[in-house]
C-alpha atoms as a PDB file:
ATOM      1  CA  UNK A   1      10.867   6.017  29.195  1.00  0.00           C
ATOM      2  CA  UNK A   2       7.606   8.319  28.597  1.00  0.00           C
ATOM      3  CA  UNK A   3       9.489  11.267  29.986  1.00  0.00           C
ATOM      4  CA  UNK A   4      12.624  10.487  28.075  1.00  0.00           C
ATOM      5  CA  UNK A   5      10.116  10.169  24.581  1.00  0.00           C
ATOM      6  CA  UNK A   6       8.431  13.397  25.420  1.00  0.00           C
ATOM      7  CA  UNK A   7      11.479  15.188  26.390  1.00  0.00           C
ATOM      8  CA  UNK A   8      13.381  14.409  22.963  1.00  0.00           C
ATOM      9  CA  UNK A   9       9.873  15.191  20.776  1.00  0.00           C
ATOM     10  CA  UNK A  10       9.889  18.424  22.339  1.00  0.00           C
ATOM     11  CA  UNK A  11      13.481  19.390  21.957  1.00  0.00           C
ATOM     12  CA  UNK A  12      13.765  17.818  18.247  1.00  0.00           C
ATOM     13  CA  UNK A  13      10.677  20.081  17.491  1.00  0.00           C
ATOM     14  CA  UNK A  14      12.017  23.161  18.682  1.00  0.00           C
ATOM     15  CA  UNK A  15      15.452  22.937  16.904  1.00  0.00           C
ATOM     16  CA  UNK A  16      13.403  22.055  13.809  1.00  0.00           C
ATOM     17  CA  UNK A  17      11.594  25.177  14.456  1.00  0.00           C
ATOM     18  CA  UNK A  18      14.624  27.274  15.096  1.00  0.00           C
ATOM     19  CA  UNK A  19      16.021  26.121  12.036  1.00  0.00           C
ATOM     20  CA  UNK A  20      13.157  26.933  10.074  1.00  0.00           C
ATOM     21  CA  UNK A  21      11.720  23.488   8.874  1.00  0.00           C
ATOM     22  CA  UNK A  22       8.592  23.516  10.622  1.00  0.00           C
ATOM     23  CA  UNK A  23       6.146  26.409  11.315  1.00  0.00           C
ATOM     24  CA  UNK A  24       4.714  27.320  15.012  1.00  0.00           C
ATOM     25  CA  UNK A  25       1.703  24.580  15.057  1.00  0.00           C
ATOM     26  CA  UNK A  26       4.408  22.541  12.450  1.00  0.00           C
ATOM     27  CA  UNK A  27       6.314  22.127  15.766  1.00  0.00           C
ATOM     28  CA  UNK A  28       3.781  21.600  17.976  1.00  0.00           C
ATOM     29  CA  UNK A  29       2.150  18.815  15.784  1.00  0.00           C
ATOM     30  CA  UNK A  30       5.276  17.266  14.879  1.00  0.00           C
ATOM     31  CA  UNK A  31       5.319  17.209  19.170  1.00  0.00           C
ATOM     32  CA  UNK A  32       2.601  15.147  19.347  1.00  0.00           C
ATOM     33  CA  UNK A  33       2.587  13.117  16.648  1.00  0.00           C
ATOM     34  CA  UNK A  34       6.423  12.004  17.914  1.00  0.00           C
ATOM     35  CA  UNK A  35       4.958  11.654  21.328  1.00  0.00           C
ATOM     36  CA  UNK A  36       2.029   9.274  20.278  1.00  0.00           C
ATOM     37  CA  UNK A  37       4.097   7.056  17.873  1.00  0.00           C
ATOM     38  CA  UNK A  38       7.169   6.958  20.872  1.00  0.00           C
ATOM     39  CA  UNK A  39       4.584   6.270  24.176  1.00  0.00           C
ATOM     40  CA  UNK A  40       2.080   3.685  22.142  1.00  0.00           C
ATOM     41  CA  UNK A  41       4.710   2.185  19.399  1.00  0.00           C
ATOM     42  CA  UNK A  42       7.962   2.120  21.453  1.00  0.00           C
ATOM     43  CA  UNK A  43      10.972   3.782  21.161  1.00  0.00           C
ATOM     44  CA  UNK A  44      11.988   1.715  17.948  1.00  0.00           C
ATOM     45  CA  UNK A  45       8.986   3.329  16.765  1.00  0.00           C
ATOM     46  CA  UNK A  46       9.783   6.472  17.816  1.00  0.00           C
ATOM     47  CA  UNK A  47      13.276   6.541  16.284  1.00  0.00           C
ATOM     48  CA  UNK A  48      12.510   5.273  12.869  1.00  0.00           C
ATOM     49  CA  UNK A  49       9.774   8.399  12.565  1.00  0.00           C
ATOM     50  CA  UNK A  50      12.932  10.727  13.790  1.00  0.00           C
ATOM     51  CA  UNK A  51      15.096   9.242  11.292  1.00  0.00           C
ATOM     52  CA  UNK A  52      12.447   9.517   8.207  1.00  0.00           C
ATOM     53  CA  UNK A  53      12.005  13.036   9.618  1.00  0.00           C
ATOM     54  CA  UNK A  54      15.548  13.535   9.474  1.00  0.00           C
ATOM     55  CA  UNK A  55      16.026  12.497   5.944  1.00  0.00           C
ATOM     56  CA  UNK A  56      12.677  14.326   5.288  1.00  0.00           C
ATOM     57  CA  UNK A  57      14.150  17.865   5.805  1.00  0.00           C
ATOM     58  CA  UNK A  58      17.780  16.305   4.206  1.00  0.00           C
ATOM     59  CA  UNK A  59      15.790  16.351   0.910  1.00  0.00           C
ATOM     60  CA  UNK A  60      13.807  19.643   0.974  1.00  0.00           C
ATOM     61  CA  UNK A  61      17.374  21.191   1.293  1.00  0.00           C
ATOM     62  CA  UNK A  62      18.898  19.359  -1.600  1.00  0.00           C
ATOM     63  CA  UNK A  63      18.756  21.284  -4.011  1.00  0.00           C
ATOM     64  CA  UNK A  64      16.446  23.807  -2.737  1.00  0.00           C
ATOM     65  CA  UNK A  65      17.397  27.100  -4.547  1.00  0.00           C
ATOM     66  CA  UNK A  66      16.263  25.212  -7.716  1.00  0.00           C
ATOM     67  CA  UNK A  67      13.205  24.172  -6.442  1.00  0.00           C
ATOM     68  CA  UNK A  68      12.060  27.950  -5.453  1.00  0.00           C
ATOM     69  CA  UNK A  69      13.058  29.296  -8.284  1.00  0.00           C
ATOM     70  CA  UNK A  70      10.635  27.433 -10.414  1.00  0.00           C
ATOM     71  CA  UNK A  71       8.282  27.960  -7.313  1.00  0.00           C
ATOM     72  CA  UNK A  72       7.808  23.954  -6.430  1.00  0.00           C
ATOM     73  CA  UNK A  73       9.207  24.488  -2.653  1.00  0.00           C
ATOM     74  CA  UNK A  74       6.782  23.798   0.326  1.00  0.00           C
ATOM     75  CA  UNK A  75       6.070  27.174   2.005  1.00  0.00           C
ATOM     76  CA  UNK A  76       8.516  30.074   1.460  1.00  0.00           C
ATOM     77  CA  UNK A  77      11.692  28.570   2.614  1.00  0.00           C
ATOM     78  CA  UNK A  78      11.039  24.505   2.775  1.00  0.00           C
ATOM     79  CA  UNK A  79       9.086  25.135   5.939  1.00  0.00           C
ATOM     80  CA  UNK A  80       6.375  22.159   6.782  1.00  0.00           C
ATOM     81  CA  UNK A  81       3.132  23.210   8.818  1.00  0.00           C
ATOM     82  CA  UNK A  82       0.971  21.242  10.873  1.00  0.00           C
ATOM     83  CA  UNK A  83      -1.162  20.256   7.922  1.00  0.00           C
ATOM     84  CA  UNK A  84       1.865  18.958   5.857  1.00  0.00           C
ATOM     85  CA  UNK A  85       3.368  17.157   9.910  1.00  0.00           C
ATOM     86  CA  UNK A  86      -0.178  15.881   9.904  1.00  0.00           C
ATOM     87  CA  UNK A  87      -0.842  14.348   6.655  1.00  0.00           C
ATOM     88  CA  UNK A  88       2.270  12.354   7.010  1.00  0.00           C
ATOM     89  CA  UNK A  89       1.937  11.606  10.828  1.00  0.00           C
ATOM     90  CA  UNK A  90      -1.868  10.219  11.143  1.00  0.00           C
ATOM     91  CA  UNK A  91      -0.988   6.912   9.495  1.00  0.00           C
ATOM     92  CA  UNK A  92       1.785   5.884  12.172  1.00  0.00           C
ATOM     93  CA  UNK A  93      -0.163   6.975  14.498  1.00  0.00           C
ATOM     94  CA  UNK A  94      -2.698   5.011  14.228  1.00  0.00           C
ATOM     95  CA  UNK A  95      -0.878   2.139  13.470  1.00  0.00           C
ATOM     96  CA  UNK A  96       1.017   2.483  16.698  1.00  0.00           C
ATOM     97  CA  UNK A  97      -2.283   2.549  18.672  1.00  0.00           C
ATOM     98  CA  UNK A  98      -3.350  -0.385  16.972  1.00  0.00           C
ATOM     99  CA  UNK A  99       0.257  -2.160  18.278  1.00  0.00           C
ATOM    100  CA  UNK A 100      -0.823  -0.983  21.919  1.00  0.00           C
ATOM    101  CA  UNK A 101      -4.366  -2.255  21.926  1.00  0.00           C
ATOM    102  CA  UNK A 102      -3.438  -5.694  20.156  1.00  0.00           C
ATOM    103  CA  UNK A 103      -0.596  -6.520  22.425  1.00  0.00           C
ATOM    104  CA  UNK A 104       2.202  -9.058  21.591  1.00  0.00           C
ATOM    105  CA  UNK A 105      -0.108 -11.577  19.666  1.00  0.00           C
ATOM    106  CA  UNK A 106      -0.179  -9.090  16.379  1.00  0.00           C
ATOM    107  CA  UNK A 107       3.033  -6.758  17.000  1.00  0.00           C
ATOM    108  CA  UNK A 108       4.935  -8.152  14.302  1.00  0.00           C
ATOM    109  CA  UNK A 109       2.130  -7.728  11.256  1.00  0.00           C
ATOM    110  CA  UNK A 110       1.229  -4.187  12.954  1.00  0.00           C
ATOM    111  CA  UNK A 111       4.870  -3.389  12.720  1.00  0.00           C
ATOM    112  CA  UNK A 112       5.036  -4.211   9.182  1.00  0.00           C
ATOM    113  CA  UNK A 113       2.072  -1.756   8.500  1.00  0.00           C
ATOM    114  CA  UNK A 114       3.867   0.716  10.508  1.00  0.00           C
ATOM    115  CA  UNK A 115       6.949   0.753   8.594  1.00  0.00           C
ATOM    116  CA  UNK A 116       4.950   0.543   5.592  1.00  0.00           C
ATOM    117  CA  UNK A 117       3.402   3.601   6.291  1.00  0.00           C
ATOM    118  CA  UNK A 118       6.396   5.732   7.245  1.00  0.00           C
ATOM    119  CA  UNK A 119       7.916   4.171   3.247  1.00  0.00           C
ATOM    120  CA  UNK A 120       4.780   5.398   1.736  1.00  0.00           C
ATOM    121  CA  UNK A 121       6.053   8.997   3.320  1.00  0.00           C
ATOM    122  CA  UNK A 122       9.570   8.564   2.644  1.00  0.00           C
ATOM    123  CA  UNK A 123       8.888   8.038  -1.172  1.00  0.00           C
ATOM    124  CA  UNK A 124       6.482  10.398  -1.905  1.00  0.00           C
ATOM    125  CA  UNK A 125       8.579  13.121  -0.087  1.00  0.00           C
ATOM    126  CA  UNK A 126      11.895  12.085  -2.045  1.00  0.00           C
ATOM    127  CA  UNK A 127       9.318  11.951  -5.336  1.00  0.00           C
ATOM    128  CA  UNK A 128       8.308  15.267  -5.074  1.00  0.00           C
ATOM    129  CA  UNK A 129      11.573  16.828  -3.488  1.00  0.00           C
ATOM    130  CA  UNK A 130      13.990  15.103  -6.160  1.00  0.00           C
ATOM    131  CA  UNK A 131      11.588  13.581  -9.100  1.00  0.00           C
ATOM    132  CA  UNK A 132      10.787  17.250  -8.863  1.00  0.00           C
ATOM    133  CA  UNK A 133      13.932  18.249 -10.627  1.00  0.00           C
ATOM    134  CA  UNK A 134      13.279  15.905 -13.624  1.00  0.00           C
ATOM    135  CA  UNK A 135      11.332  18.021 -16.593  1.00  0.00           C
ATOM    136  CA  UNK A 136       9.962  15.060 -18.469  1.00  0.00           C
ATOM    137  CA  UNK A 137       6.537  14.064 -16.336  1.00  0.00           C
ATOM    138  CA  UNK A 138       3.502  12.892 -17.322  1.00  0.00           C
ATOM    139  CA  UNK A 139       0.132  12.678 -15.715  1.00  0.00           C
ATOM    140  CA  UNK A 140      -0.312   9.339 -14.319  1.00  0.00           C
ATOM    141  CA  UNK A 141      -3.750   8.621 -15.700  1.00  0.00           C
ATOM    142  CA  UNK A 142      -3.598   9.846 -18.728  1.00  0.00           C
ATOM    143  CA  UNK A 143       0.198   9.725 -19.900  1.00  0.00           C
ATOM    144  CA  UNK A 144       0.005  13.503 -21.107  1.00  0.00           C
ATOM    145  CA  UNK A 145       3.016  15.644 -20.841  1.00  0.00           C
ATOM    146  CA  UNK A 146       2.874  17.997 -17.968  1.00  0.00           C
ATOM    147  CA  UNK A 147       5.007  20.898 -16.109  1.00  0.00           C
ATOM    148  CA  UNK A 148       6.647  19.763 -13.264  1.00  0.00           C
ATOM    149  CA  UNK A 149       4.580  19.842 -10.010  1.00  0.00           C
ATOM    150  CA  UNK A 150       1.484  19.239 -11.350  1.00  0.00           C
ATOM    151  CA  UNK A 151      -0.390  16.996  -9.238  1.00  0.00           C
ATOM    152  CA  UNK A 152      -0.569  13.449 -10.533  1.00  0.00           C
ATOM    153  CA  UNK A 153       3.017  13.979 -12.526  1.00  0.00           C
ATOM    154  CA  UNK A 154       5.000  11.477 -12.203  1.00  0.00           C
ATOM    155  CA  UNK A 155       8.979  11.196 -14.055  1.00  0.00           C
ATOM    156  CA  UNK A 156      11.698   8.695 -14.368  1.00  0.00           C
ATOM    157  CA  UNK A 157      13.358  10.101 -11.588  1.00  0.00           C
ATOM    158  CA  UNK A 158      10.353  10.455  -9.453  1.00  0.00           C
ATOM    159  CA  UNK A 159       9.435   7.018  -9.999  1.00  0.00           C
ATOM    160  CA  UNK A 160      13.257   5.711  -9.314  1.00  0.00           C
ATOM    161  CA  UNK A 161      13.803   7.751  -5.912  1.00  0.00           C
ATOM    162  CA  UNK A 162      10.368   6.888  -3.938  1.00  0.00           C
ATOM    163  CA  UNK A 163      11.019   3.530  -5.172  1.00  0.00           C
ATOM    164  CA  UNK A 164      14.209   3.763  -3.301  1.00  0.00           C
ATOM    165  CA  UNK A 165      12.511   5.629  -0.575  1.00  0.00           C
ATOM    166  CA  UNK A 166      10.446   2.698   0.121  1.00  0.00           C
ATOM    167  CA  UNK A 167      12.727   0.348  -0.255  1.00  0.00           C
ATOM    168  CA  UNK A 168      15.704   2.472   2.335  1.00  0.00           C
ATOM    169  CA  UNK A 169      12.972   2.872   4.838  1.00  0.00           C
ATOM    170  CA  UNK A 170      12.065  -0.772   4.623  1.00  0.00           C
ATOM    171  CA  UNK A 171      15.680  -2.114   5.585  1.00  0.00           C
ATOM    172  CA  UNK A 172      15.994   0.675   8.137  1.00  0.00           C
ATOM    173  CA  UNK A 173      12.574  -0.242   9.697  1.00  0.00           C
ATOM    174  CA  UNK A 174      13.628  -3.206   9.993  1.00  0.00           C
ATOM    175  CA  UNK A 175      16.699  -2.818  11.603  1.00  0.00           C
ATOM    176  CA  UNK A 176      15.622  -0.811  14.104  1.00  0.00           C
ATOM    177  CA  UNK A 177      12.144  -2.306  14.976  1.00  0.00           C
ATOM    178  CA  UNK A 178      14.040  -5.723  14.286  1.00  0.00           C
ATOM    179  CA  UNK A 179      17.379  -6.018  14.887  1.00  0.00           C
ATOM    180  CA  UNK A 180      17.710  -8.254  11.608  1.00  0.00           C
ATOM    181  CA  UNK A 181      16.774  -8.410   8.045  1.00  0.00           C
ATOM    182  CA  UNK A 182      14.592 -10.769   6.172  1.00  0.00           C
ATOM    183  CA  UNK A 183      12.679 -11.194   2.907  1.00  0.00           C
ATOM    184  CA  UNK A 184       9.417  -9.634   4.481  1.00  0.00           C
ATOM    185  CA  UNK A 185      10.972  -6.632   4.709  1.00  0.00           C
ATOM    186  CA  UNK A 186      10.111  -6.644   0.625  1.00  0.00           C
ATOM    187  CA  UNK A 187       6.488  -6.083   2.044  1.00  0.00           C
ATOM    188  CA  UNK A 188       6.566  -2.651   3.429  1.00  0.00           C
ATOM    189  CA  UNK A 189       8.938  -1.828   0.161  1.00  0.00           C
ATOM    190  CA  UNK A 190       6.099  -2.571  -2.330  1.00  0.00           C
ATOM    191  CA  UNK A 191       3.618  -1.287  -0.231  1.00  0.00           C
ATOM    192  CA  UNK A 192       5.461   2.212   0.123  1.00  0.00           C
ATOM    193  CA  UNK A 193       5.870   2.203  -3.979  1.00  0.00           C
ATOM    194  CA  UNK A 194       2.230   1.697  -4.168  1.00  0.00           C
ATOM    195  CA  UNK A 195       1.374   4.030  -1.603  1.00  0.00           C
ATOM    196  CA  UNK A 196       3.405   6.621  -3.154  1.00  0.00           C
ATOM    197  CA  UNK A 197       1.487   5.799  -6.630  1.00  0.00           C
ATOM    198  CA  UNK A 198      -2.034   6.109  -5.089  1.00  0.00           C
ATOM    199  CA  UNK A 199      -1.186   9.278  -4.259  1.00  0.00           C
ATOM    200  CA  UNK A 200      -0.097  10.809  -7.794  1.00  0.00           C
ATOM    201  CA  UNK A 201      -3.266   8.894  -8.455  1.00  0.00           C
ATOM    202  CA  UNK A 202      -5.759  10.488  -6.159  1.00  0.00           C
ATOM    203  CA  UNK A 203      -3.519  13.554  -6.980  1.00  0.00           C
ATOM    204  CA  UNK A 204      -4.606  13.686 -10.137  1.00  0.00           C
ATOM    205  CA  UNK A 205      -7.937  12.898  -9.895  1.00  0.00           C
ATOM    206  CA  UNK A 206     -10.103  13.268  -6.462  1.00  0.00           C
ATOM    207  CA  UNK A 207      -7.365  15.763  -5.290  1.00  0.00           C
ATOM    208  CA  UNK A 208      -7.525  17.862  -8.462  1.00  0.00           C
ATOM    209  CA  UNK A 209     -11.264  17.750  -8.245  1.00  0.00           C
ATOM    210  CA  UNK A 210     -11.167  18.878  -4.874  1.00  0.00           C
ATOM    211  CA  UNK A 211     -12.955  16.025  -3.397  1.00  0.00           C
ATOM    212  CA  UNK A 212      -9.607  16.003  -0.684  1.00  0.00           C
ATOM    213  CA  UNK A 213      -6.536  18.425  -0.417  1.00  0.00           C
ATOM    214  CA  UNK A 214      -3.027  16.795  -0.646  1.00  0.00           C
ATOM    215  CA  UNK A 215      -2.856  16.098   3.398  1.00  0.00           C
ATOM    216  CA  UNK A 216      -5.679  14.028   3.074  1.00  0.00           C
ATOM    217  CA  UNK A 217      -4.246  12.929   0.160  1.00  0.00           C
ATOM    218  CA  UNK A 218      -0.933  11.760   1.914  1.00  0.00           C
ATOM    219  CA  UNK A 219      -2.662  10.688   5.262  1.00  0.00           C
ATOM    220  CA  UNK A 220      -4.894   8.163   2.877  1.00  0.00           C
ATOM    221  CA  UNK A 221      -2.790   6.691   0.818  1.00  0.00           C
ATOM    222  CA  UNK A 222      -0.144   6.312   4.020  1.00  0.00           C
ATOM    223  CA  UNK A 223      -3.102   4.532   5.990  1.00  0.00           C
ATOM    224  CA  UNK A 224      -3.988   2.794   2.252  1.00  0.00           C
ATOM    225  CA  UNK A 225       0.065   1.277   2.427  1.00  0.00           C
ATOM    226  CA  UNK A 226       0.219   0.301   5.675  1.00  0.00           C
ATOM    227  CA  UNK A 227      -3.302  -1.730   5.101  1.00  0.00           C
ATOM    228  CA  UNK A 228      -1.675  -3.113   1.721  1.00  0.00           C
ATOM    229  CA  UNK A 229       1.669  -4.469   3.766  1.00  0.00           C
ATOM    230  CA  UNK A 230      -0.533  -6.169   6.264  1.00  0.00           C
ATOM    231  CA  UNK A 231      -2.661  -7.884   4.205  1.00  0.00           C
ATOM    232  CA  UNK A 232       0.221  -9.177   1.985  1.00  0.00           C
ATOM    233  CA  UNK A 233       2.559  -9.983   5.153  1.00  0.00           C
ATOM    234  CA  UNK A 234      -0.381 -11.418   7.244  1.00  0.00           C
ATOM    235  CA  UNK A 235       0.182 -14.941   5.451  1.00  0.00           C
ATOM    236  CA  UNK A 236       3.232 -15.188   6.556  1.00  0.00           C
ATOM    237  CA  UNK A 237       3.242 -14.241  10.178  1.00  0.00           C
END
């Protein structure tokens, strides 16, 4: 099964490569990242992270010739590098180690960080690659009009999609690590919201201040949700 994971992480990077989604060390980090998530997680594990990744590059094409025009796109063509795969891919990392070194006893609350962490991802990349589009945003802290893009902006829009983000994620992580549904999965779907809100907050604040750079930024606050969804679900369990 370790062969199998790296052998699909490999070829998955390269035809993201090829087509242009992910730089040279994009691909390579996006490599290891899918390698460490499939080999200590599991394959569930593994093919959530493919599927956010998936719908990832699904919504940096939607739309996209709008989004350079006005200069918001990531790189020069929607292309991710391995600070973007990074910031994104530390949190499930890590807490797919922490599923492999606590065994059995804890994989269910681990899991729930885990997914939690991948819907902090999914709705701060659907925030930024759709709310993007809407022209009314404000700053977060201070409720000030401000252009689209700015960091800390948030919109209507932006604020509906990542809260569908989470919420898609959530039921998909569910199913897959799963195989059922259930009312915890409302856990990792607040947690991903909140997430995706800490980071317009440090955005506007610690990240505009240059205390961190947005791939800490997103790394943090994914780490920050998956914490969140295990101390809520923990009571539970």
């Amino acid at each position: 099964m370790v062969l199998i994971i790296v052998l699909l992480s490999g070829v998955l990077s390269i035809v993201a490569y090829r087509l242009g989604m992910l730089t040279h060390d994009g691909a390579v980090a996006s490599f290891a990242i899918g390698v460490i998530v499939g080999v200590l997680g599991g394959t569930e594990w593994f093919i959530l992270l493919m599927l956010f990744v998936a719908a990832g590059f699904a919504a940096t094409r939607a739309g996209f010739s709008k989004k350079k025009g006005a200069g918001l796109q990531e790189g020069t063509h929607g292309e991710r590098s391995h600070l973007n795969i990074l910031g994104v891919g530390v949190a499930p990392c890590i807490f797919a180690a922490l599923a492999y070194l606590t065994g059995d006893e804890y994989r269910l609350l681990v899991s729930i960080g885990f997914i939690a962490s991948i819907s902090v991802a999914a709705a701060d990349t659907l925030a930024s690659e759709i709310g993007v589009r809407d022209k009314n945003v404000w700053l977060c802290t201070t409720l000030k009009s401000v252009p689209p893009g700015t960091d800390g902006g948030v919109s209507v829009m932006g604020l509906g999609v990542s809260l569908l983000g989470a919420a898609v994620t959530s039921v998909l992580g569910w199913i897959v690590l799963h195989n059922t549904l259930g009312l915890l999965l409302i856990i990792p779907t607040i947690s991903g919201f909140i997430g995706c809100y800490m980071d317009s907050i440090f955005g506007a604040t610690i990240e505009t201040d240059g205390w961190i750079s947005k791939y800490t930024n997103n790394a943090v606050t994914g780490i920050l949700g998956g914490v969140l969804a295990i101390f809520l679900a923990w009571p539970f369990i």
